[in-house]
Each structure stands twice: as structure tokens, then as C-alpha cells.
C-alpha atoms as a PDB file:
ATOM      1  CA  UNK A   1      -8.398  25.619  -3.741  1.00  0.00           C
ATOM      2  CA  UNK A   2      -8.565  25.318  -0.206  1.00  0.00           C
ATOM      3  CA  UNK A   3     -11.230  26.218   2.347  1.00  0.00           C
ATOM      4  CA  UNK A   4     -10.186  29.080   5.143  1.00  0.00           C
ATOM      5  CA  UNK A   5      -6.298  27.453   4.279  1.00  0.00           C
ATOM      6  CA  UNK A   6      -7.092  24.413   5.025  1.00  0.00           C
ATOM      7  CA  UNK A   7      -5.648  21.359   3.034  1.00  0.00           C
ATOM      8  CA  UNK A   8      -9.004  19.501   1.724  1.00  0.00           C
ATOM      9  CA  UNK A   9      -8.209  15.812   1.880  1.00  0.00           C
ATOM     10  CA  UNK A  10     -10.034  13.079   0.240  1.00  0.00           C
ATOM     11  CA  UNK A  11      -9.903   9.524   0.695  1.00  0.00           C
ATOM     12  CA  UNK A  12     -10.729   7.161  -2.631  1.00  0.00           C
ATOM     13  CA  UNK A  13     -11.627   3.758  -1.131  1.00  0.00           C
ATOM     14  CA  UNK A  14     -10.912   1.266  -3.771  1.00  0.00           C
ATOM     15  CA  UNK A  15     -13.286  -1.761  -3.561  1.00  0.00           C
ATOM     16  CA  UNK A  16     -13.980  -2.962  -6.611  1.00  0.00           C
ATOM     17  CA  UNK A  17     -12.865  -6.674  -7.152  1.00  0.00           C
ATOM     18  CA  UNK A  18     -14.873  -9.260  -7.314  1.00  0.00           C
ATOM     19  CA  UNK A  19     -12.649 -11.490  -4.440  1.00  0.00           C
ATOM     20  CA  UNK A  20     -12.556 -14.857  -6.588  1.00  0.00           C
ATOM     21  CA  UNK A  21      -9.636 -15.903  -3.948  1.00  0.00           C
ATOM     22  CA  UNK A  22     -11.997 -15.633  -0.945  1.00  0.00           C
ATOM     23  CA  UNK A  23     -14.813 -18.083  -2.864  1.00  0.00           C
ATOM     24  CA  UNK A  24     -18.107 -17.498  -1.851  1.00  0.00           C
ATOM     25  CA  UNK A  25     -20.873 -15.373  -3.464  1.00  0.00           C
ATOM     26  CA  UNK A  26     -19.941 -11.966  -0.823  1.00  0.00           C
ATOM     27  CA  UNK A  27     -17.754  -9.978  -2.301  1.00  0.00           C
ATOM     28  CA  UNK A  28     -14.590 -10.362  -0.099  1.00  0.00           C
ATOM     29  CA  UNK A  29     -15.095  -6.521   1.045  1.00  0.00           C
ATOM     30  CA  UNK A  30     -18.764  -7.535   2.269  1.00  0.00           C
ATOM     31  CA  UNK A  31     -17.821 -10.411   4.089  1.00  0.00           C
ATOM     32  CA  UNK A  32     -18.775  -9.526   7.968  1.00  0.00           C
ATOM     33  CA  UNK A  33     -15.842 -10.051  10.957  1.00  0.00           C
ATOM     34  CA  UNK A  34     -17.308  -9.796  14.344  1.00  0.00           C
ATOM     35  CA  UNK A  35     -20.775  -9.129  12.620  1.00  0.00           C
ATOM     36  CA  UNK A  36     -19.819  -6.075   9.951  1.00  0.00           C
ATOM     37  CA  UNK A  37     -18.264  -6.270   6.937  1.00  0.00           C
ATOM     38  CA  UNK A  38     -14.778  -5.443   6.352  1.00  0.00           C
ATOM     39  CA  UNK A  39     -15.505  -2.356   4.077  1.00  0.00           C
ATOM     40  CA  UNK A  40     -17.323  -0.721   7.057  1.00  0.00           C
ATOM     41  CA  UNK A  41     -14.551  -1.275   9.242  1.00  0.00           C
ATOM     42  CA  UNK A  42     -12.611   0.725   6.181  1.00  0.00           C
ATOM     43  CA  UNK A  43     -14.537   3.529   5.939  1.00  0.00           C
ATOM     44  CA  UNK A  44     -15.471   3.851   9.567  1.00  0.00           C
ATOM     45  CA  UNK A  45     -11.287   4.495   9.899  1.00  0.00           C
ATOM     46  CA  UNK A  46     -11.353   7.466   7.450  1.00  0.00           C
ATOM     47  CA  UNK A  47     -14.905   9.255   8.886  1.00  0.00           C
ATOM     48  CA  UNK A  48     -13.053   9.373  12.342  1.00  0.00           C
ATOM     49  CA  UNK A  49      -9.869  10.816  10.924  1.00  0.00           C
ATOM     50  CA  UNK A  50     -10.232  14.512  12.034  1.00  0.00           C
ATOM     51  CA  UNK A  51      -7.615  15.224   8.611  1.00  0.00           C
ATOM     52  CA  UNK A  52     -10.130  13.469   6.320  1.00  0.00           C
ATOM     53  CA  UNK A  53     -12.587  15.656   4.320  1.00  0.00           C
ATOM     54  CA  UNK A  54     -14.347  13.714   2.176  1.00  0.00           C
ATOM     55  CA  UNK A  55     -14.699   9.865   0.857  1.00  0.00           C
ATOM     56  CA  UNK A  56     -15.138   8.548  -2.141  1.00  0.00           C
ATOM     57  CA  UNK A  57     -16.337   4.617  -2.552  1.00  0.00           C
ATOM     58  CA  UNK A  58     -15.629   2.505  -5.399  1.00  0.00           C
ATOM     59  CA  UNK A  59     -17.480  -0.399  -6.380  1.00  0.00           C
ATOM     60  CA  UNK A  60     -17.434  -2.990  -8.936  1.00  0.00           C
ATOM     61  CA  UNK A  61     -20.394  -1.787 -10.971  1.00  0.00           C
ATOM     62  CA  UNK A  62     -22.597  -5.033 -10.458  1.00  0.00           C
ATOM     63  CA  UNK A  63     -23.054  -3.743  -6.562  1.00  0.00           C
ATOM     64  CA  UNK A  64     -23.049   0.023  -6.865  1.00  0.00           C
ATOM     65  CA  UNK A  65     -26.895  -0.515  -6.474  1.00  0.00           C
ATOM     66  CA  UNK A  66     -27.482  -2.904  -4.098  1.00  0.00           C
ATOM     67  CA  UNK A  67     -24.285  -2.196  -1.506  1.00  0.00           C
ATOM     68  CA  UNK A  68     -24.154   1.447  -2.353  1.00  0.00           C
ATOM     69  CA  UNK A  69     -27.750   1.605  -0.816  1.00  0.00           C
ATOM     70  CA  UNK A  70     -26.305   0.067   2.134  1.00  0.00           C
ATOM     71  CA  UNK A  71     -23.583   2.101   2.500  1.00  0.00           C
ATOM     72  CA  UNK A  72     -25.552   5.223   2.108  1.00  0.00           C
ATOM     73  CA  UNK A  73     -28.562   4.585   4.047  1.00  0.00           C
ATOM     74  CA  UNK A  74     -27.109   2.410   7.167  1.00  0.00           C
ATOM     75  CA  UNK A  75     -23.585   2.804   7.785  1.00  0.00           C
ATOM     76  CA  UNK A  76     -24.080   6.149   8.822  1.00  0.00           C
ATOM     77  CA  UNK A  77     -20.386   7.571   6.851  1.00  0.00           C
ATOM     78  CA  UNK A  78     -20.576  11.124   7.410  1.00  0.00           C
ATOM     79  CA  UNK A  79     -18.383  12.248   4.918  1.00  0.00           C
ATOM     80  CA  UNK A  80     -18.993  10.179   2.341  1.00  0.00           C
ATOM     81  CA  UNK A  81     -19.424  12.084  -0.934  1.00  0.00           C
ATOM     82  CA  UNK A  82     -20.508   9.322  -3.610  1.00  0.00           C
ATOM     83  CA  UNK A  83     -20.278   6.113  -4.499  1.00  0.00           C
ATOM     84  CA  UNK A  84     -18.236   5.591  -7.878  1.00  0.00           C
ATOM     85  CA  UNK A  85     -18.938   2.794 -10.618  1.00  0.00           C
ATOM     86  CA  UNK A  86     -15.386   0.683 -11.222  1.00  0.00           C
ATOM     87  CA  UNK A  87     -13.853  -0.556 -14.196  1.00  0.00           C
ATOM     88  CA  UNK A  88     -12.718  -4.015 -15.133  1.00  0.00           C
ATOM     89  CA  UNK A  89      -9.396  -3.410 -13.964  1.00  0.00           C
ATOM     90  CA  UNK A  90      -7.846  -1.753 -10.651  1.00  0.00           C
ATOM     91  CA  UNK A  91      -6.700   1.294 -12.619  1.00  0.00           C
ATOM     92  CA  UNK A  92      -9.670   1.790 -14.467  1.00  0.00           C
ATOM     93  CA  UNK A  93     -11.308   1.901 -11.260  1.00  0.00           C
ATOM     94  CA  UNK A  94      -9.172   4.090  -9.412  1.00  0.00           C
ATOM     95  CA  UNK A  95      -9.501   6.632 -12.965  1.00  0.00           C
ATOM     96  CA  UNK A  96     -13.074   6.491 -12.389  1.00  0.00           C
ATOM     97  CA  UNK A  97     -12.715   7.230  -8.617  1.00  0.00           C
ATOM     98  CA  UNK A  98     -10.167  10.397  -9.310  1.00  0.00           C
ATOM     99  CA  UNK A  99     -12.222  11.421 -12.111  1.00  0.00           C
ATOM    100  CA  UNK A 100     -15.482  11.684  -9.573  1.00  0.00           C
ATOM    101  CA  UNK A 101     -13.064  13.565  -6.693  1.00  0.00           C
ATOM    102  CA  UNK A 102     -14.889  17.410  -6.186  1.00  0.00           C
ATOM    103  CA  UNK A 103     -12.426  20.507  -7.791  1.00  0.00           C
ATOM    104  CA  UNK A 104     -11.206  21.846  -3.975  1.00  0.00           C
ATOM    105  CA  UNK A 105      -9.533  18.057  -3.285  1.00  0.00           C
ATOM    106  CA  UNK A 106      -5.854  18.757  -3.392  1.00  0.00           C
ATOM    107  CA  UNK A 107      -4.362  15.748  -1.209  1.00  0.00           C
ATOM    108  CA  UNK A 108      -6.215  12.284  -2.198  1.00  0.00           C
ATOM    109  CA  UNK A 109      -6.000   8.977  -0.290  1.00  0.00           C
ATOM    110  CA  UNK A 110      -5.903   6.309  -2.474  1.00  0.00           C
ATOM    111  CA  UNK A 111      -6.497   2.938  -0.204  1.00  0.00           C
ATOM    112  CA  UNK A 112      -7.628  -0.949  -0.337  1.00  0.00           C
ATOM    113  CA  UNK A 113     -11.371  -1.304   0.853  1.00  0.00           C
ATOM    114  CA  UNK A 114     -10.363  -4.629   2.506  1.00  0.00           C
ATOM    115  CA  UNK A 115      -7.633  -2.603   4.358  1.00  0.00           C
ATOM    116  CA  UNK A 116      -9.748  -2.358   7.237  1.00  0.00           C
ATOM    117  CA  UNK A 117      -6.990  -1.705  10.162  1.00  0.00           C
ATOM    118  CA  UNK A 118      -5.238   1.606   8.724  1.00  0.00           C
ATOM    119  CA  UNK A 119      -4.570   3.628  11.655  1.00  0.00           C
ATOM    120  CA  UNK A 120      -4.703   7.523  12.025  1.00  0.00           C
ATOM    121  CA  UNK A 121      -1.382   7.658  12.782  1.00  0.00           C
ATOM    122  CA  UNK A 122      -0.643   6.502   9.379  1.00  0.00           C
ATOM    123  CA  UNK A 123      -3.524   8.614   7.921  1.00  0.00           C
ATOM    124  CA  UNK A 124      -1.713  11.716   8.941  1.00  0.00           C
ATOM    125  CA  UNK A 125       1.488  11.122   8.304  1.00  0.00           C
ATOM    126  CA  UNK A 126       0.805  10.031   4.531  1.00  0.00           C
ATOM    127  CA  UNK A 127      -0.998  13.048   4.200  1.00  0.00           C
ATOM    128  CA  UNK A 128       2.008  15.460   6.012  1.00  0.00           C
ATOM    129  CA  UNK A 129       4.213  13.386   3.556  1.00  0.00           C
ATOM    130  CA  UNK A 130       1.951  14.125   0.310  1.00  0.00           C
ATOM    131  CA  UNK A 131       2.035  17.791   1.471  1.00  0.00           C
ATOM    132  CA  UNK A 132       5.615  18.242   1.453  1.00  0.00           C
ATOM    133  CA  UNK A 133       7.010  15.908  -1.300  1.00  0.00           C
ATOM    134  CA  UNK A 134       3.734  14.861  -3.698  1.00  0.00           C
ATOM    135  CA  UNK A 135       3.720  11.746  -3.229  1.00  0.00           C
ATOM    136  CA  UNK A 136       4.120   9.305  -0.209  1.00  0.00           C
ATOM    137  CA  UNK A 137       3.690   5.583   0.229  1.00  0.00           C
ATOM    138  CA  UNK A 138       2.951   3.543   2.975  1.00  0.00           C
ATOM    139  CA  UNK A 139       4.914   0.247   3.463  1.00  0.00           C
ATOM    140  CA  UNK A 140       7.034  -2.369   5.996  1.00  0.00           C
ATOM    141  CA  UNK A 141      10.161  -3.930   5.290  1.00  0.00           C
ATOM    142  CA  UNK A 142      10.265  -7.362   4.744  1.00  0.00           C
ATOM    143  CA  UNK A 143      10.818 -10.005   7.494  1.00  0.00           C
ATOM    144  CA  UNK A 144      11.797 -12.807   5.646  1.00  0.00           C
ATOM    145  CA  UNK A 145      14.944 -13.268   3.189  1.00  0.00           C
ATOM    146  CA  UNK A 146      14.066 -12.208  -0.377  1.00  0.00           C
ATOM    147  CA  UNK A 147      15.412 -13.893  -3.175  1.00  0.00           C
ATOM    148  CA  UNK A 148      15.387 -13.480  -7.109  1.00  0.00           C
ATOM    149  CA  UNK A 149      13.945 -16.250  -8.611  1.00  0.00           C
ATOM    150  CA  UNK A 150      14.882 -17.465 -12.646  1.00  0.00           C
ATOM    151  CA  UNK A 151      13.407 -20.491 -14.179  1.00  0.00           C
ATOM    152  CA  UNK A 152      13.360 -22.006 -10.299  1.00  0.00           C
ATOM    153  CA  UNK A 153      16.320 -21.555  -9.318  1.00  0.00           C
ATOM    154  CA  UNK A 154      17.958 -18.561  -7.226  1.00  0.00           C
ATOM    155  CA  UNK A 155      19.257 -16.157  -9.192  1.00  0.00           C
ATOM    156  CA  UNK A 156      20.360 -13.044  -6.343  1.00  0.00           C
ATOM    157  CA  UNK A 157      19.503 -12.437  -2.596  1.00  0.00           C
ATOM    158  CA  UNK A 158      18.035  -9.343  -2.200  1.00  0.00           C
ATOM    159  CA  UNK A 159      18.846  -6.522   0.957  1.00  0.00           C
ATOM    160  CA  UNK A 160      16.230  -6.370   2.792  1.00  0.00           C
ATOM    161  CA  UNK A 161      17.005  -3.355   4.251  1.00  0.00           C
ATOM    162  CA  UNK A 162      16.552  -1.954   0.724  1.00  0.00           C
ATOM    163  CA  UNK A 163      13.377  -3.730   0.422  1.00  0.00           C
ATOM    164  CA  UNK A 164       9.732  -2.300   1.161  1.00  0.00           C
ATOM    165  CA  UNK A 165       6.368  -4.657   1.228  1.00  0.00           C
ATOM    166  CA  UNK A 166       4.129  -1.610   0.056  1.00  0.00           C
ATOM    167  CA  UNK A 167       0.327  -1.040   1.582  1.00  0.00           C
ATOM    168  CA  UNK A 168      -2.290   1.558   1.200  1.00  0.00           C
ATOM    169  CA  UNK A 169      -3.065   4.402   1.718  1.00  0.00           C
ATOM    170  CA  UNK A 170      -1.168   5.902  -0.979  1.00  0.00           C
ATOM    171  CA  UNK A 171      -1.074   9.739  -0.721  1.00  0.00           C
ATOM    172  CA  UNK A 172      -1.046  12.220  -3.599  1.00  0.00           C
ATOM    173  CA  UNK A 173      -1.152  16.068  -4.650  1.00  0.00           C
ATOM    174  CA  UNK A 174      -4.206  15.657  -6.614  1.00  0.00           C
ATOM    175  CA  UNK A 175      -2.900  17.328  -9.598  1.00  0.00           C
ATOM    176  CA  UNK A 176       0.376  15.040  -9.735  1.00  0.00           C
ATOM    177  CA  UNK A 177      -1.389  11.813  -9.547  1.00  0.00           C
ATOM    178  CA  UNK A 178      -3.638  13.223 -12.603  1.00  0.00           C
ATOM    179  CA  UNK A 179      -0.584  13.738 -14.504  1.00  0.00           C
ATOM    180  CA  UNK A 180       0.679  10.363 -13.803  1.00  0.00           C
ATOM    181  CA  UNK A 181      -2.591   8.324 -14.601  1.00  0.00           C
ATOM    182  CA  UNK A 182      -3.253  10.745 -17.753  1.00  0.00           C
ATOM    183  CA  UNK A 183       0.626   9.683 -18.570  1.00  0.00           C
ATOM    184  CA  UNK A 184       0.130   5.469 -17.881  1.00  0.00           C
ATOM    185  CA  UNK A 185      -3.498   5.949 -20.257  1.00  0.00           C
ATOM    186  CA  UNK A 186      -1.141   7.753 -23.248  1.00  0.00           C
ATOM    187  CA  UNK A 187       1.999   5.381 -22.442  1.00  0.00           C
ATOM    188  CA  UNK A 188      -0.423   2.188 -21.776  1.00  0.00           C
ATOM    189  CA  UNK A 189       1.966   1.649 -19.362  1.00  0.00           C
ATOM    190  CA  UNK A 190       0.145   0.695 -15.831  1.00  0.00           C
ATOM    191  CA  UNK A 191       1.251  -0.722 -12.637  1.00  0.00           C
ATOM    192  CA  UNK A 192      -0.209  -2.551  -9.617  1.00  0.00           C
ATOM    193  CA  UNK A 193      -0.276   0.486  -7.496  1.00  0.00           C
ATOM    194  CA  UNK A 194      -0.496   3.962  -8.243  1.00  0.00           C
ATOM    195  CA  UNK A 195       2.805   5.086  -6.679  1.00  0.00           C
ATOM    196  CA  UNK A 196       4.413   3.049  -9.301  1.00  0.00           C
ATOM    197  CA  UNK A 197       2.934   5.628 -12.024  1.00  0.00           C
ATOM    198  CA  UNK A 198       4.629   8.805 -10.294  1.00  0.00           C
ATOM    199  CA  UNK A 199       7.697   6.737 -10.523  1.00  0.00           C
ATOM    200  CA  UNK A 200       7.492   6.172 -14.175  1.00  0.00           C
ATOM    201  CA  UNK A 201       7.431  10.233 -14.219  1.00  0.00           C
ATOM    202  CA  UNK A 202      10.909  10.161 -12.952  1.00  0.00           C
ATOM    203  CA  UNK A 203       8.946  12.239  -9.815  1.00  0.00           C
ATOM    204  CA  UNK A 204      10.284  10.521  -6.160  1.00  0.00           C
ATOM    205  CA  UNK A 205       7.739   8.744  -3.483  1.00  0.00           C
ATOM    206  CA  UNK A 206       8.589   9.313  -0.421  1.00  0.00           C
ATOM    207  CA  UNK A 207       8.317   6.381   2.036  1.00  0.00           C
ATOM    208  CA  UNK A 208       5.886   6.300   5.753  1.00  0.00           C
ATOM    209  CA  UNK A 209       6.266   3.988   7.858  1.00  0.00           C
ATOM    210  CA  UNK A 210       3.336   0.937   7.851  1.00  0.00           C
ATOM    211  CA  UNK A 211       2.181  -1.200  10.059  1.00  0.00           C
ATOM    212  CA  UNK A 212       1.778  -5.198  10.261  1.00  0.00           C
ATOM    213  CA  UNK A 213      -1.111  -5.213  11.376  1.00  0.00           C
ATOM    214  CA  UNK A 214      -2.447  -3.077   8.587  1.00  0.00           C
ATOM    215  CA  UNK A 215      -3.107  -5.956   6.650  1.00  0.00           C
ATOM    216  CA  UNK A 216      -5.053  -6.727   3.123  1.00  0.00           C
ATOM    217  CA  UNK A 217      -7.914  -9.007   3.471  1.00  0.00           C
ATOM    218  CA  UNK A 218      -7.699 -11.292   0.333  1.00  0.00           C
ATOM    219  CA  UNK A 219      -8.012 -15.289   1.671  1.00  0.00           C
ATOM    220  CA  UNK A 220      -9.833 -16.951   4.060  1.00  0.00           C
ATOM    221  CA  UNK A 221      -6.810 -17.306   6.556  1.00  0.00           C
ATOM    222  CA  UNK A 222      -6.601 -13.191   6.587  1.00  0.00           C
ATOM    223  CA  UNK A 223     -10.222 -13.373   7.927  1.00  0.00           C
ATOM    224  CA  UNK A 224      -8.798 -15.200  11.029  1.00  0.00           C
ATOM    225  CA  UNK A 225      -6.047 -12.923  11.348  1.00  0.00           C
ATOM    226  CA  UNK A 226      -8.378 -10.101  11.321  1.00  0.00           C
ATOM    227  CA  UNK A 227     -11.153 -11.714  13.623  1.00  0.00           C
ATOM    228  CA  UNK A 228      -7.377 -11.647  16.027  1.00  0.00           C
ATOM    229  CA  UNK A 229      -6.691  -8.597  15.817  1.00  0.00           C
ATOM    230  CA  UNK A 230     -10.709  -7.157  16.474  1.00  0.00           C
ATOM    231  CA  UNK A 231     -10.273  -9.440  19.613  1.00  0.00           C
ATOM    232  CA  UNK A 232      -6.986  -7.378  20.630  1.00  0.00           C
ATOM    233  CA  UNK A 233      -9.208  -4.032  20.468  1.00  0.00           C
ATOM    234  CA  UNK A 234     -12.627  -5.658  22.265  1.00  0.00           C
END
């Protein structure tokens, strides 16, 4: 249902691990760059996206209390909706997020919370994409030679011009990505992203163009990558 025609669009923030590979007691989405912490940078991108209706956090259910507070009483995210309890894994998670999304969302964001560079540009067009085909991921090709590995040895050289290094947001027509996570819980057949369960409904994903510098925060060197690229904008 849409309000005076207009598309609603939500965005499902996804920040629910526990970052073991950053070490440290902060979760890695907590941990502050140039004095705030890399979720906040996340959602700050998605309340200044005019196209963005609503947002959706989720947390791993240890912190819902303690960071949701934060979230909701000092970062000041206008259109943030709720904060969602995760599950154990990433998809039981993201379930939990759609599952919380109001009844008018019809387009839904799904992105990493330590994704904290996303860019409007890329907001829009994944959305524009999502409109016209259902589903839409964002991604680079590769830079360096890929090759198949078997039992440590090469096995094929991949083309890299066939090749795509997906990222996040991934864009959906709420109703399809319903389908396809109601058809991974029957099949018990998951993925490690969500465009990966349209596939496996024989449905296409169309492809919009990434950007390096949108980059996933996971290890200590990405912190000094991203500390860079804040230092670019300054």
C-alpha cells in the first residue's frame, strides 16, 4: 500500500554479530572512528536519504537494551522505527528484521551495519532497480585475478569480467523477498546474502553498480581504511 503513490521504502540495518574478528569487548559496529561509532555513521546515511522512509535496527539480542537506548535516545535517527532482537545466525536475524517491517513497506533495504560509507547515489539506484525488476544487488568487479582453488592447487581461472564482489544494500519488493526467505526456512536451504535466496527461486537480480569505498568494516586494518576515507570528507 502506498502513501499519496508514493513507494514506502524501508531500510533493515543488519547489525547483529558479535565481531569476534575485530577482538575487543565493543561490538565491531560500536567501535567509534573519528569519535562515533561505525553504526551511527550507518544509519546517519539512510536518515539523510530523501528516498528512505523508515529504518529498522537489528541487534544481537545481548545489546538491544543497552545500545538500543543509545540509539534511540542520542543519535537523534529520525526515521528510525524500532530496534529488532537478532537471531544466532545472519538469516535468522534478517527474518526477525523483515518480520518487524510495518504492512505499507513495499521496497526494503537490506544492508551491513558496519557498511558505514553507502552513498545515496547507490541508495537510489538499488531502490529504482528493486522497483523495476524485484530484486537488485549492489556489487564491484573484482580487481585481482580469480582463481578456482581444489585441494591447493589451481583448478580454473575465472573471467573477471563475469565476476561481481557483492556489497549491501540489497534491494527487494517486500513481498518477493518474503517468498524467498519463507522458501530457504521450508527448503533449509540458506545463503550468505539474501540475493542468493531470490536466486534459488529461479527469479533474476539485477546488478547496481558499487563502490570501493563502500567497504565492510570487519578487522582492525578496515578501521584504518575507514579513519582514511573520514579524513578525505573532513
Amino acid at each position: 500500500m502506498s502513501r499519496d503513490n508514493k513507494t514506502i521504502v524501508a531500510a533493515l540495518v543488519v547489525a547483529a554479530g558479535s565481531g569476534s574478528r575485530m577482538g575487543g569487548a565493543t561490538p565491531k559496529q560500536f567501535i567509534e572512528v573519528a569519535n562515533k561509532p561505525i553504526l551511527q555513521y550507518t544509519l546517519e546515511r539512510f536518515k539523510n536519504a530523501a528516498a528512505i522512509d523508515q529504518i529498522y535496527v537489528i541487534l544481537n539480542s545481548r545489546y538491544v537494551g543497552e545500545y538500543g537506548a543509545i540509539i534511540e535516545n542520542h543519535w537523534r535517527i529520525s526515521k528510525l522505527q524500532k530496534i529488532v532482537a537478532g537471531g544466532s545466525e545472519r538469516h535468522l536475524s534478517v527474518w526477525a528484521g523483515l518480520q518487524a517491517l510495518r504492512k505499507d513497506v513495499e521496497i526494503v533495504l537490506i544492508h551491513d551495519g558496519v557498511r558505514p560509507f553507502v552513498s545515496e547515489q547507490i541508495i537510489d539506484s538499488s531502490i529504482q532497480s528493486a522497483m523495476l525488476h524485484g530484486a537488485a544487488v549492489v556489487g564491484v568487479p573484482p580487481k585481482d585475478t580469480v582463481k578456482l582453488v581444489d585441494d591447493d592447487f589451481v583448478s580454473n581461472t575465472l573471467d573477471r569480467k563475469k565476476l561481481l564482489l557483492a556489497q549491501t544494500p540489497q534491494a527487494f519488493q517486500s513481498d518477493l523477498i518474503f517468498k524467498a526467505y519463507e522458501q530457504a526456512f521450508a527448503n533449509n536451504a540458506f545463503a550468505t546474502d539474501d540475493a542468493a535466496l531470490v536466486e534459488n527461486m529461479g527469479r533474476k537480480v539485477a546488478v547496481v553498480a558499487g563502490d570501493w569505498k563502500n567497504i565492510k568494516i570487519t578487522s582492525p586494518e578496515d578501521l584504518v581504511v575507514a579513519k582514511a576515507f573520514l579524513e578525505m570528507q573532513a
